[in-house]
C-alpha atoms as a PDB file:
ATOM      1  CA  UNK A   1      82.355  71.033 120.259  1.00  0.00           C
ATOM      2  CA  UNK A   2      85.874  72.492 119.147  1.00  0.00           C
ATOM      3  CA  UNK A   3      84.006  75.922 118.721  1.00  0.00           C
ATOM      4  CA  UNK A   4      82.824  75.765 121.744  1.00  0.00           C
ATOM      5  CA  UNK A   5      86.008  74.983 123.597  1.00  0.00           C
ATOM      6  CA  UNK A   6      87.449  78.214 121.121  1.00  0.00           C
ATOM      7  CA  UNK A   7      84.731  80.474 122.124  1.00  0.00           C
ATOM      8  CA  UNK A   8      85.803  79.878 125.868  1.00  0.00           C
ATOM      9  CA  UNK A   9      89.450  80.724 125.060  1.00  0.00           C
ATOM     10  CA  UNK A  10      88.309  84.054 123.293  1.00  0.00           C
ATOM     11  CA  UNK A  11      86.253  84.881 125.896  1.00  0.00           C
ATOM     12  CA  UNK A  12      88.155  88.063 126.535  1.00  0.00           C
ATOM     13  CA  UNK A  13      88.552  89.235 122.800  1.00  0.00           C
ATOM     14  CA  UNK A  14      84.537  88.574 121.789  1.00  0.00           C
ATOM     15  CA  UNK A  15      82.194  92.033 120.821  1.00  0.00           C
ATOM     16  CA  UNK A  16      79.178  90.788 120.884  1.00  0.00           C
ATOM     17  CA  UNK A  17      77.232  93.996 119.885  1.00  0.00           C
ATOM     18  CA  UNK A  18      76.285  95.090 123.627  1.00  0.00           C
ATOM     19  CA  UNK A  19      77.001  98.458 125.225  1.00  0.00           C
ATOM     20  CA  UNK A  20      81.206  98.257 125.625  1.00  0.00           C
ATOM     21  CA  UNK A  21      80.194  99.064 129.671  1.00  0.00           C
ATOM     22  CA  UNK A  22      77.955  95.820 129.583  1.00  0.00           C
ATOM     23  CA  UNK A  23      80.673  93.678 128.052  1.00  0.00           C
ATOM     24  CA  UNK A  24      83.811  94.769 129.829  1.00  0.00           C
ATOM     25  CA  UNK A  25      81.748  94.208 133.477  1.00  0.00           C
ATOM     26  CA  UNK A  26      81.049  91.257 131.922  1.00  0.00           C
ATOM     27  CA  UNK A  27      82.785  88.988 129.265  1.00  0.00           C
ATOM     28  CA  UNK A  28      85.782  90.961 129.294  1.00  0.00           C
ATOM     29  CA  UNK A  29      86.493  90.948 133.055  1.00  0.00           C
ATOM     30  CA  UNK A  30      85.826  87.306 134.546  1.00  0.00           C
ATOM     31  CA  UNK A  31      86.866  83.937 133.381  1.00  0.00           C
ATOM     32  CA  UNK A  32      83.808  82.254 131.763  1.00  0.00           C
ATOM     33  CA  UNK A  33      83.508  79.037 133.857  1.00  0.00           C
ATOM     34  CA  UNK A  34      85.524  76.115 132.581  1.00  0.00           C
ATOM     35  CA  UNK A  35      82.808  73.704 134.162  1.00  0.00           C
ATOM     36  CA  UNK A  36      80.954  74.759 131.423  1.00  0.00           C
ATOM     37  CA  UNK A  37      83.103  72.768 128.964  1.00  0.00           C
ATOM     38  CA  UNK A  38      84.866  70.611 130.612  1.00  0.00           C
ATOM     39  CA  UNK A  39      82.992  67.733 129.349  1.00  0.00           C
ATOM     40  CA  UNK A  40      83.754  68.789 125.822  1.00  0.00           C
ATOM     41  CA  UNK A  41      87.638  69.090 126.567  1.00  0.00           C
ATOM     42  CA  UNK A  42      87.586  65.538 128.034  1.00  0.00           C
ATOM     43  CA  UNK A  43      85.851  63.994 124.658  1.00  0.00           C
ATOM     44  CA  UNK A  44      88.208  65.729 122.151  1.00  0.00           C
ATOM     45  CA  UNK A  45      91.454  64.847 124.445  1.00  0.00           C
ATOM     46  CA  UNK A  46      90.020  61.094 124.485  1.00  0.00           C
ATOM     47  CA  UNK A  47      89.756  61.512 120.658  1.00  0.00           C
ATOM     48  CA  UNK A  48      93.359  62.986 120.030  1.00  0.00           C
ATOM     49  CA  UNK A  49      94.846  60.329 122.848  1.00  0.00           C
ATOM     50  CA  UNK A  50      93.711  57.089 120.890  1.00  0.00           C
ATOM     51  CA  UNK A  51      94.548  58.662 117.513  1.00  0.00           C
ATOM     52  CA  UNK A  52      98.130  59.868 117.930  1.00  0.00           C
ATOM     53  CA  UNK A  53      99.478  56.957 119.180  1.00  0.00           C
ATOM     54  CA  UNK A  54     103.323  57.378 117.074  1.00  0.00           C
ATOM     55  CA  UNK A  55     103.101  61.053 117.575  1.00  0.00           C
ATOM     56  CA  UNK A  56     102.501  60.457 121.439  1.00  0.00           C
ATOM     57  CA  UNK A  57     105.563  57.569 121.261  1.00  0.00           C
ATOM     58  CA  UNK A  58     107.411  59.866 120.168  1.00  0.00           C
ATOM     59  CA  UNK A  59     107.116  62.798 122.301  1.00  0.00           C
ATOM     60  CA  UNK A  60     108.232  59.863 125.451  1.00  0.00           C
ATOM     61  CA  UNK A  61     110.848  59.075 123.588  1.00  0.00           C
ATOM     62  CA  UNK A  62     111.745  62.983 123.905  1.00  0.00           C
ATOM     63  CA  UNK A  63     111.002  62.989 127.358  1.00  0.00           C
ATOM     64  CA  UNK A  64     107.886  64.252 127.463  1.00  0.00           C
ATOM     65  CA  UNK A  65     104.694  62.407 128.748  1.00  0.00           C
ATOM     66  CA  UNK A  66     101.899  61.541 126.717  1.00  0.00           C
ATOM     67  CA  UNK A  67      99.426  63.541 128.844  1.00  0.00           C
ATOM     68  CA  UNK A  68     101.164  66.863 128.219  1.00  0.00           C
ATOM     69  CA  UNK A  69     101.958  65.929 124.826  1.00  0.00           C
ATOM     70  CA  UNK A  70      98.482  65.494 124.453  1.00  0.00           C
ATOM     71  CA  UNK A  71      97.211  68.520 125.511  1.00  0.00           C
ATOM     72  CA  UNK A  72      99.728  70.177 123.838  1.00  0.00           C
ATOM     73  CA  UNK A  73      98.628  68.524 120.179  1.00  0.00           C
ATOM     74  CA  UNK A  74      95.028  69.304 121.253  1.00  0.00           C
ATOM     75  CA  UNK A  75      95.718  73.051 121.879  1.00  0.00           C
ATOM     76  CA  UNK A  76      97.948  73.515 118.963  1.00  0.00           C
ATOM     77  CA  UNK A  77      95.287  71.695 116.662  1.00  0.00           C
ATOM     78  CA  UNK A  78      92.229  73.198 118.173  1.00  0.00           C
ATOM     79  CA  UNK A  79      93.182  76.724 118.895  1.00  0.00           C
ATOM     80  CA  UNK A  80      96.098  77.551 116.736  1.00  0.00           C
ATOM     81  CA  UNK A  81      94.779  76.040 113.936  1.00  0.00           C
ATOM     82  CA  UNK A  82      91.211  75.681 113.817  1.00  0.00           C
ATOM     83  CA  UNK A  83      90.724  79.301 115.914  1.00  0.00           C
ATOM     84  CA  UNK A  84      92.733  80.721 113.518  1.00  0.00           C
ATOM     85  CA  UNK A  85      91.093  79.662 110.668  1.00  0.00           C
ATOM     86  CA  UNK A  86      87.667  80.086 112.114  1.00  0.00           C
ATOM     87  CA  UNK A  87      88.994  83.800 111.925  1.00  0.00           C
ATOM     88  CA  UNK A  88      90.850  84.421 109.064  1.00  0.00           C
ATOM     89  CA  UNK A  89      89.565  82.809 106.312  1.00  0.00           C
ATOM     90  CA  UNK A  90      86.043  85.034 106.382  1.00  0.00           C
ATOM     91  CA  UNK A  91      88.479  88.095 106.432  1.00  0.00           C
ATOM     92  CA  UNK A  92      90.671  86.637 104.119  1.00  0.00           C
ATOM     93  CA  UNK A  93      87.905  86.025 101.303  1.00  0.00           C
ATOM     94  CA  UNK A  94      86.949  89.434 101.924  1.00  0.00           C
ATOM     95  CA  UNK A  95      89.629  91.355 101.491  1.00  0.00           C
ATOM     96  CA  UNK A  96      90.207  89.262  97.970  1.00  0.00           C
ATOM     97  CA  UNK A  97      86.335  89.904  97.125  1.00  0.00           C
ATOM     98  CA  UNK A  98      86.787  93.461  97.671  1.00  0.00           C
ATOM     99  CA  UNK A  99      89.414  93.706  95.138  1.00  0.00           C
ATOM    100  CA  UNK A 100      87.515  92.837  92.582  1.00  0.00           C
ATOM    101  CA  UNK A 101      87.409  90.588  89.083  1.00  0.00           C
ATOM    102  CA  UNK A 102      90.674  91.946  87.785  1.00  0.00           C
ATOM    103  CA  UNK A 103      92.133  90.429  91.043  1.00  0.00           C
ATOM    104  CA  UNK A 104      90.335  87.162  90.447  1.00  0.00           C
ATOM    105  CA  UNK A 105      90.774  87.280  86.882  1.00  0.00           C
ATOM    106  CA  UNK A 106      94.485  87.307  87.301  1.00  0.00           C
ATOM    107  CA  UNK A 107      94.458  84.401  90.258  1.00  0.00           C
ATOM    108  CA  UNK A 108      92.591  81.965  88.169  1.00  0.00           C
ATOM    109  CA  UNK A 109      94.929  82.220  85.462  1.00  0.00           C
ATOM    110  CA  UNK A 110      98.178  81.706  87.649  1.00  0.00           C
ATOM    111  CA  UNK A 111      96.271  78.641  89.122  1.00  0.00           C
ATOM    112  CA  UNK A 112      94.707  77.009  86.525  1.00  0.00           C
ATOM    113  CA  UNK A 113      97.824  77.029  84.507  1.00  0.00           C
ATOM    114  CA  UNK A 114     100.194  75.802  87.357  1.00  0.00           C
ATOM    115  CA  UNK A 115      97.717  72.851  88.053  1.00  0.00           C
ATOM    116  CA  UNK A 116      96.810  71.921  84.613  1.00  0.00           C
ATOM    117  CA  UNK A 117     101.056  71.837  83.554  1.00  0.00           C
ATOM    118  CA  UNK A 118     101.585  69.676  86.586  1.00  0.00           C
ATOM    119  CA  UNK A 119      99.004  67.052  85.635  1.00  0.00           C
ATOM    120  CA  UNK A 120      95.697  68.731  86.947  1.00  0.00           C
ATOM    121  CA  UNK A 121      96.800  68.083  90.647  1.00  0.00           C
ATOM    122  CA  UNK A 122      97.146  70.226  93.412  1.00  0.00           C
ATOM    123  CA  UNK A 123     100.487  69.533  95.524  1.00  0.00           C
ATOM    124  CA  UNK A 124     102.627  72.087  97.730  1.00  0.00           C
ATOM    125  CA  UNK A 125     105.116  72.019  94.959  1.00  0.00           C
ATOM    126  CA  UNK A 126     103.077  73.004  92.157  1.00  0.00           C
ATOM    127  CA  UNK A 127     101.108  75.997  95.219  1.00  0.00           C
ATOM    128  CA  UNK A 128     104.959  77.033  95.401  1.00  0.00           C
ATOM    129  CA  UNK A 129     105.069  78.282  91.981  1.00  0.00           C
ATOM    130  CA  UNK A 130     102.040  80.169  92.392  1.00  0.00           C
ATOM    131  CA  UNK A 131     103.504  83.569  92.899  1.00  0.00           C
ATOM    132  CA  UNK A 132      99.913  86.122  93.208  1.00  0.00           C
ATOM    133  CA  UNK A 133      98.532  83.145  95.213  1.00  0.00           C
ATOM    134  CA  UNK A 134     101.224  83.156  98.061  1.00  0.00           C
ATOM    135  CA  UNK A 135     101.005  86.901  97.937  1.00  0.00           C
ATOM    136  CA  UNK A 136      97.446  87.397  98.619  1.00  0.00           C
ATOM    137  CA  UNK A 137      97.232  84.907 101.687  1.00  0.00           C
ATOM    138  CA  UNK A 138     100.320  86.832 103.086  1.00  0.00           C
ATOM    139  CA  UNK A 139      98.833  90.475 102.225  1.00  0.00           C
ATOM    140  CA  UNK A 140      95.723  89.327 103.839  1.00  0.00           C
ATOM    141  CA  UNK A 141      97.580  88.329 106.781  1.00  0.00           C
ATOM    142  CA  UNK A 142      99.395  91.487 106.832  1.00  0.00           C
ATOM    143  CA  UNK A 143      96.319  93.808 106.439  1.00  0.00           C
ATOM    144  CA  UNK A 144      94.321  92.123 109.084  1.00  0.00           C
ATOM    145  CA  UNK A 145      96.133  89.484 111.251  1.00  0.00           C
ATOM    146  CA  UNK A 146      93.889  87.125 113.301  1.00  0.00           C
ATOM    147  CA  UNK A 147      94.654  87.909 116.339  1.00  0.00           C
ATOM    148  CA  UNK A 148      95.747  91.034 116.521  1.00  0.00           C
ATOM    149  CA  UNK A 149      96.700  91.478 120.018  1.00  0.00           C
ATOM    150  CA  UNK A 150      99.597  90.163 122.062  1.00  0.00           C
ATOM    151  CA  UNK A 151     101.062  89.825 125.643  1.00  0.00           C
ATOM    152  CA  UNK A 152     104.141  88.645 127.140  1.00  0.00           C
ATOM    153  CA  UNK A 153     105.986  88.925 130.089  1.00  0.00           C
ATOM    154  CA  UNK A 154     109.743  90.364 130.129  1.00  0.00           C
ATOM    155  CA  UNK A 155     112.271  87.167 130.449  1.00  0.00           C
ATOM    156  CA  UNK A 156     115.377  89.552 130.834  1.00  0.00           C
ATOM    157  CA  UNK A 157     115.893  93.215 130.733  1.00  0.00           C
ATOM    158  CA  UNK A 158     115.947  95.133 127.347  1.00  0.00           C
ATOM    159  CA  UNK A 159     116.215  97.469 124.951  1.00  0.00           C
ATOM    160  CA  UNK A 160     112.931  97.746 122.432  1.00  0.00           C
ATOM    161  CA  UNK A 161     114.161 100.102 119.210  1.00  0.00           C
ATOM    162  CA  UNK A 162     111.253 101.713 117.125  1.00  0.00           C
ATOM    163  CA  UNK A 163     112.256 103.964 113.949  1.00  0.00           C
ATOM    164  CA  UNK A 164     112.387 107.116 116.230  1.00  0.00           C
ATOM    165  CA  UNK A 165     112.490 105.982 120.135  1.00  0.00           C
ATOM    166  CA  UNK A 166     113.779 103.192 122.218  1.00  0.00           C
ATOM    167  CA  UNK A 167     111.848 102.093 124.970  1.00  0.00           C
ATOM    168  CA  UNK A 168     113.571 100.113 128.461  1.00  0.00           C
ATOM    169  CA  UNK A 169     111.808  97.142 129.359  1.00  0.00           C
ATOM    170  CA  UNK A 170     112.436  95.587 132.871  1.00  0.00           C
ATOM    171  CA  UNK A 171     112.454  91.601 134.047  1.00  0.00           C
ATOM    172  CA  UNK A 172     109.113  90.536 134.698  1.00  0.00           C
ATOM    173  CA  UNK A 173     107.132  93.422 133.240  1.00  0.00           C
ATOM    174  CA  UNK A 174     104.279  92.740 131.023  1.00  0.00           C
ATOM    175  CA  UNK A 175     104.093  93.445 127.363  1.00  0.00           C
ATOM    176  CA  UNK A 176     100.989  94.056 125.183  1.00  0.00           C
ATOM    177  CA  UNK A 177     100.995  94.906 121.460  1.00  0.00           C
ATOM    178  CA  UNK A 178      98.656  95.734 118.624  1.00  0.00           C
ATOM    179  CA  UNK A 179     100.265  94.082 115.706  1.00  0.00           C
ATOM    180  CA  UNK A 180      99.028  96.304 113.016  1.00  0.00           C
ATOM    181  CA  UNK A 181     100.829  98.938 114.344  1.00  0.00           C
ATOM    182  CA  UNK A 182     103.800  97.154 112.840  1.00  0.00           C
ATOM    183  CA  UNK A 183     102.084  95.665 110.206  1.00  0.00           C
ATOM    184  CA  UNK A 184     100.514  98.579 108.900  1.00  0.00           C
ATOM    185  CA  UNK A 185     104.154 100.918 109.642  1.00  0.00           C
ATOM    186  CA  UNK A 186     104.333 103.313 106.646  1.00  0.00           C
ATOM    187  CA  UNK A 187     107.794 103.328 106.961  1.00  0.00           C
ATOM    188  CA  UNK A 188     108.130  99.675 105.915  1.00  0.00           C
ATOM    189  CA  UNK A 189     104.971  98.946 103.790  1.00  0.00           C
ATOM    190  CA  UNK A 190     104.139 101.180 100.579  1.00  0.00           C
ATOM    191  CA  UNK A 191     100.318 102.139 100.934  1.00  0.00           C
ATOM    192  CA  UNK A 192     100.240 100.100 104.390  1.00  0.00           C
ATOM    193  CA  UNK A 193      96.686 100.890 104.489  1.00  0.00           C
ATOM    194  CA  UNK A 194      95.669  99.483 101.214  1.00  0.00           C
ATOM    195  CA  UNK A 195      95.106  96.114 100.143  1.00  0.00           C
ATOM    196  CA  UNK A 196      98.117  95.210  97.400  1.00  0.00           C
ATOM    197  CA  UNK A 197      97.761  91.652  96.232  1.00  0.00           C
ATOM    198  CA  UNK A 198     101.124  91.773  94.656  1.00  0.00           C
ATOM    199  CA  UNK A 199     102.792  93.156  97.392  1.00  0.00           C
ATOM    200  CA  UNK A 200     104.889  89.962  98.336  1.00  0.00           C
ATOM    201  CA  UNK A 201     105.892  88.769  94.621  1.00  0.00           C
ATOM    202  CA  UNK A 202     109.734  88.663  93.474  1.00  0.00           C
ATOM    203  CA  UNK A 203     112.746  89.141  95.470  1.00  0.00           C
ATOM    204  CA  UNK A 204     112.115  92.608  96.949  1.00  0.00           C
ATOM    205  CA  UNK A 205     108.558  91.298  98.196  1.00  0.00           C
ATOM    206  CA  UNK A 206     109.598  88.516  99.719  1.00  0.00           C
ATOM    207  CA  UNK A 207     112.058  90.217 101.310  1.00  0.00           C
ATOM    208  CA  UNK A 208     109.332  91.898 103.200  1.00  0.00           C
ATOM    209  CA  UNK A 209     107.826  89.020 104.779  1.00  0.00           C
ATOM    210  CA  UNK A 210     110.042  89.248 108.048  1.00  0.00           C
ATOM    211  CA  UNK A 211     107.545  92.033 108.228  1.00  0.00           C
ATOM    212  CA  UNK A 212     104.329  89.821 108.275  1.00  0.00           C
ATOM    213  CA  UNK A 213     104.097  89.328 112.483  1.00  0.00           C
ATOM    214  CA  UNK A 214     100.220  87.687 112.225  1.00  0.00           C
ATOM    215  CA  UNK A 215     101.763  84.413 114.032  1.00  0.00           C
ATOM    216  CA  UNK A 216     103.425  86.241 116.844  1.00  0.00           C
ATOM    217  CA  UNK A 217     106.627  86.291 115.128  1.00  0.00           C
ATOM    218  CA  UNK A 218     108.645  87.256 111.413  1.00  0.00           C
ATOM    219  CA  UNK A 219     106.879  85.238 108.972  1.00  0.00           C
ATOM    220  CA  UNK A 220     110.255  83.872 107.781  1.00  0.00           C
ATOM    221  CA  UNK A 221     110.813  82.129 110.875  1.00  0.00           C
ATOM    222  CA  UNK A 222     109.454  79.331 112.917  1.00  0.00           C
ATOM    223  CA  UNK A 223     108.007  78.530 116.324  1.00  0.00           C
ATOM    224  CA  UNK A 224     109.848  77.376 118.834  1.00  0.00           C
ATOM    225  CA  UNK A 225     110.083  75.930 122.704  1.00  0.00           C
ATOM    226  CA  UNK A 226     111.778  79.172 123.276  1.00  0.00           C
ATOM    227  CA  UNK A 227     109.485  81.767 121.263  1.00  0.00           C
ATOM    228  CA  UNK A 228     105.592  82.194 121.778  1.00  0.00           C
ATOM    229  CA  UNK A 229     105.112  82.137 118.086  1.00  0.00           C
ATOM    230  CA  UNK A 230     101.787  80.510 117.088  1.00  0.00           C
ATOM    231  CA  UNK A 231     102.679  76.722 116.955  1.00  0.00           C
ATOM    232  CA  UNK A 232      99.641  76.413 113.970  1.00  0.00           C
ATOM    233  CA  UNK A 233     101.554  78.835 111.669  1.00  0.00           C
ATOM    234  CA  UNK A 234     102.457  76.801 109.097  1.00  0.00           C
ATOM    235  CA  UNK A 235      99.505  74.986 108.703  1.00  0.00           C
ATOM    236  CA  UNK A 236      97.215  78.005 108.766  1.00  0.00           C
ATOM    237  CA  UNK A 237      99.288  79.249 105.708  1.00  0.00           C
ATOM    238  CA  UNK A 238      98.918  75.681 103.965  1.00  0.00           C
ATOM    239  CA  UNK A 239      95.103  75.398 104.380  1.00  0.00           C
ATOM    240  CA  UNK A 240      94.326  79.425 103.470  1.00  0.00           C
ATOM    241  CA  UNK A 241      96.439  78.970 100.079  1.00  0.00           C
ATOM    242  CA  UNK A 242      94.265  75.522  99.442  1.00  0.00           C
ATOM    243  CA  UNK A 243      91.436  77.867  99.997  1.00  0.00           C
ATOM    244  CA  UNK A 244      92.277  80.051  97.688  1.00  0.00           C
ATOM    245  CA  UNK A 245      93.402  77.450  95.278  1.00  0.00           C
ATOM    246  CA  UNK A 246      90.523  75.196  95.469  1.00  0.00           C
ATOM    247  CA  UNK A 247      87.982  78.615  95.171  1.00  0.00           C
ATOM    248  CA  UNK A 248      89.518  79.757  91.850  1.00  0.00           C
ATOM    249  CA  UNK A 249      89.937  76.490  90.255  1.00  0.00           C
ATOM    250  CA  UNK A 250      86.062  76.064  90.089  1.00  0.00           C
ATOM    251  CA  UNK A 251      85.193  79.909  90.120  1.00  0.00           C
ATOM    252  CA  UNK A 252      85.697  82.922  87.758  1.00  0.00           C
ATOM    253  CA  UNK A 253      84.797  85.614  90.284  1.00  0.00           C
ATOM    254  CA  UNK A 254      82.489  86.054  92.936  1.00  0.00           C
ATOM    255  CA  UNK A 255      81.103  89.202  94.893  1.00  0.00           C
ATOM    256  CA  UNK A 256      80.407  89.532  98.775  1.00  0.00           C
ATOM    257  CA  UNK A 257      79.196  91.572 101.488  1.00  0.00           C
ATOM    258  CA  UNK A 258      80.414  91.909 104.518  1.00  0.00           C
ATOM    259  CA  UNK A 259      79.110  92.595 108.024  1.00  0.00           C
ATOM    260  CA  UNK A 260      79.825  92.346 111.540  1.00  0.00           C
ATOM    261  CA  UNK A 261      80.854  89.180 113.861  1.00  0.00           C
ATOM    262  CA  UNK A 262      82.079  88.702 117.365  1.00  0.00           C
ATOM    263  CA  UNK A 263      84.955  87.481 115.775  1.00  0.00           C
ATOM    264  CA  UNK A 264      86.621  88.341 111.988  1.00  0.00           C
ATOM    265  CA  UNK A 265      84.494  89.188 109.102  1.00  0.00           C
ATOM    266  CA  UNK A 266      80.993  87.870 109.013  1.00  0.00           C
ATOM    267  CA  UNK A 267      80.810  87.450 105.590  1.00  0.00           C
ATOM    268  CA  UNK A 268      77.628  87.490 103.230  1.00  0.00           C
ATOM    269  CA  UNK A 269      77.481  87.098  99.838  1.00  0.00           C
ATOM    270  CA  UNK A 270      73.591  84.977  98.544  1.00  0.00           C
ATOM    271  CA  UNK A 271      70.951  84.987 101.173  1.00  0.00           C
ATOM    272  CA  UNK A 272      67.346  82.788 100.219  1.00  0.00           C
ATOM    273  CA  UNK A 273      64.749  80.806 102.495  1.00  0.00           C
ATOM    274  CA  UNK A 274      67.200  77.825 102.291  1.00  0.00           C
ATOM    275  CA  UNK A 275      70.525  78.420 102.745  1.00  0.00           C
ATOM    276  CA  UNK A 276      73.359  80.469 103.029  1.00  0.00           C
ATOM    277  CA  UNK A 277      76.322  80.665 100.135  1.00  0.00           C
ATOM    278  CA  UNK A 278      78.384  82.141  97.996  1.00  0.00           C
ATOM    279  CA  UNK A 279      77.298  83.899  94.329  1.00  0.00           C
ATOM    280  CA  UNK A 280      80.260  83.098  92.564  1.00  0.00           C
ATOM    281  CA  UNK A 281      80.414  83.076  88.269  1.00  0.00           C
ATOM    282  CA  UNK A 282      81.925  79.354  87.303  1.00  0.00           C
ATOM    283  CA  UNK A 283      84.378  79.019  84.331  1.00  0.00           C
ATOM    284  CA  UNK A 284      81.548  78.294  81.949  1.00  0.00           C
ATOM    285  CA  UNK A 285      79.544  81.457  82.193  1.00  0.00           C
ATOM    286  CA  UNK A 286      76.843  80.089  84.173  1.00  0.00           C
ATOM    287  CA  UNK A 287      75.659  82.090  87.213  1.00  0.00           C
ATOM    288  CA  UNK A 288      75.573  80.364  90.630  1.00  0.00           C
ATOM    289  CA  UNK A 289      72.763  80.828  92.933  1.00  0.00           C
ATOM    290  CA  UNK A 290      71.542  78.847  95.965  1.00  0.00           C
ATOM    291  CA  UNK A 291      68.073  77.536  96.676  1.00  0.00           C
ATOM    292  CA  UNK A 292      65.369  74.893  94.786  1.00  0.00           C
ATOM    293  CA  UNK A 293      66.326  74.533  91.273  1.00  0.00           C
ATOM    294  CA  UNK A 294      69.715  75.935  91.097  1.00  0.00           C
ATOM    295  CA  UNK A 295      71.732  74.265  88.016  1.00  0.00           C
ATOM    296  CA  UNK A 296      75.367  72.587  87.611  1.00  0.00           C
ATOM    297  CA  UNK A 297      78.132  73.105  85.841  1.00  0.00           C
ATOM    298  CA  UNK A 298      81.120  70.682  84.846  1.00  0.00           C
ATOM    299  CA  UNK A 299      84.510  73.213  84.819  1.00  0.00           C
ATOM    300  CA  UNK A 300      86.994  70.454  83.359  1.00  0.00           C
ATOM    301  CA  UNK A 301      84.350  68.016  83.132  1.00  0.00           C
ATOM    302  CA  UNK A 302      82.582  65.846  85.280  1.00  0.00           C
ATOM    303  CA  UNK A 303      79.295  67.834  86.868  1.00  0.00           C
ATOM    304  CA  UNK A 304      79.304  68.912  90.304  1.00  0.00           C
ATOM    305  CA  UNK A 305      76.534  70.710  92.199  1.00  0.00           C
ATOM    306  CA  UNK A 306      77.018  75.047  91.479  1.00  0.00           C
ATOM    307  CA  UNK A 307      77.407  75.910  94.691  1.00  0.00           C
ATOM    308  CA  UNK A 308      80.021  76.695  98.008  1.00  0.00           C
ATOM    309  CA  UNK A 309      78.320  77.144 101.154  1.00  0.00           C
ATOM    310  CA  UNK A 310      79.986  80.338 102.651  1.00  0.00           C
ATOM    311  CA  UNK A 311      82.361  80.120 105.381  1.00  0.00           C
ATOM    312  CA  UNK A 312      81.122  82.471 108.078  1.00  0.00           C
ATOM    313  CA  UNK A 313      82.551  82.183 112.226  1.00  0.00           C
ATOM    314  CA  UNK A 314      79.622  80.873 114.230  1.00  0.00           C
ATOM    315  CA  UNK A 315      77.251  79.943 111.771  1.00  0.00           C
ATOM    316  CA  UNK A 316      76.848  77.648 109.298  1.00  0.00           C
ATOM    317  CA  UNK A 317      73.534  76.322 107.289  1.00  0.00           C
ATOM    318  CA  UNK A 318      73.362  73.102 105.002  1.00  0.00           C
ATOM    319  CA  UNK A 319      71.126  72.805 102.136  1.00  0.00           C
ATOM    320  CA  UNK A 320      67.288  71.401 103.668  1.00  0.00           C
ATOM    321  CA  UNK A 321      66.790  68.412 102.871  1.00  0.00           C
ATOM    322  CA  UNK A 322      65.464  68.118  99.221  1.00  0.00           C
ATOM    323  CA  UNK A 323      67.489  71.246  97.719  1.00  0.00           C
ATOM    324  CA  UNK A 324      70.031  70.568  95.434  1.00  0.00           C
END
């Protein structure tokens, strides 16, 4: 249902794999009919209405009603969130697989020896410390943000300053960028092209992260009533280093291959009559495959089924009932 509701709002921004002619007369030049999901909208508004009661208070307290509030925590959840997700973790993972085991050699290391000093438990404290970790979600944001393109209409006349040119922007005109422009910028970004997992560790790397514009805005700061930076950017960030976490705490390594989706990566990595997942090598050697008769393992003890069914925008296959 949320999907759904996403695929209407990237409507315009879908390739679906027909002739470019076919899909700008088409998809890409008329609203997709909001009839079409407006039953949808109505059952996850219900849902967010009864269930954010003290968040709802709140926002009357604040002068704004609960309706609009509403929508507003829908949209934010829903799109900015869960779109973003939908769309960055497959391209995430892959730009990580791609780098290969000395890359995942290194982030299991850093994260299995944060989590097992602070008691064997994952907390945003303990993902703070985790220095390669941070780096890669924020390189793979870099490399490839999410949604890559951006619009805006002029509030005031201006003055837009690139390295070599200035550009003069009148009230009311509209604005489009491609963020990789700046993201990829030579001038600012050592080997902008390549992936560098490392790029954002230590002082001088951080200090580069008011160059990391995936969420509309500098990474180092926040959205606001004023700005039209993407109101799900910190949670994105939370969720993408649990990801990564979470993956390297049971696995050693894993390999992938990628191919194409209407939206992000459409990533592929074990494909058998049963399922779709993940070939990933756990801590103790064993080799993870999908299908009838795959084994366990027990990384840290306690046994737990070998297997992570693979992430992938639009599709997504559970085990048949009777596989392990």
């Amino acid at each position: 249902m949320v999907s759904k509701w996403v695929l209407f709002q990237l409507g315009p921004l879908l390739t679906l794999g027909l002739p470019k002619l076919i899909e700008e007369l088409t998809v890409h030049s008329f609203r997709l009919p909001p009839s079409l999901v407006k039953n949808d909208y109505k059952r996850l508004y219900d849902f967010f209405y009864n269930a954010s009661t003290p968040i709802l208070e709140e926002a009357e307290r604040i002068g704004v009603s609960r309706e609009e509030a509403c929508h507003n925590l829908l949209f934010a959840t829903c799109f900015n969130s869960f779109g973003g997700m939908k769309i960055f973790f497959p391209n995430m993972m892959k730009w990580i697989g791609r780098a290969g085991v000395k890359l995942h050699t290194e982030l299991a290391q850093e994260i299995r020896s944060v989590v097992r000093s602070n008691g064997g438990e994952v907390t945003m404290g303990s993902m703070e410390k985790m220095e390669l970790m941070k780096s890669v979600v924020y390189e793979s944001l870099r490399i490839e943000p999410p949604v890559p393109l951006q619009f805006g209409r002029a509030k005031r006349d201006m003055v837009i300053e690139s390295h070599d040119a200035a550009f003069e922007v009148r009230e009311g005109e509209m604005l489009f960028g491609f963020q990789p422009f700046a993201t990829k910028d030579p001038k600012i970004f050592e080997r902008s092209e390549e992936f560098v997992p490392g790029r954002f560790v230590g002082e001088e790397g951080e200090g580069l992260l008011r160059h990391v514009l995936w969420s509309n805005g500098p990474e180092t700061e926040s959205p606001t009533a004023g700005n039209k930076q993407c109101a799900g950017k910190d949670f994105v960030v939370l969720v993408s280093r649990l990801l990564v976490v979470e993956f390297f705490l049971r696995y050693d390594s894993f390999e992938i291959e990628v191919g194409k989706s209407p939206l992000g990566a459409n990533l592929l990595v074990v494909e058998d009559e049963e399922w779709c997942l993940m070939e990933a090598f756990p801590s103790n050697g064993y080799r993870v495959r999908g299908g009838r008769g795959m084994g366990k393992f027990a990384p840290g003890g306690g046994s737990r089924d070998g297997h992570m069914v693979l992430f992938r925008p639009n599709y997504r296959r559970e085990p048949t009932e009777g596989s392990h």
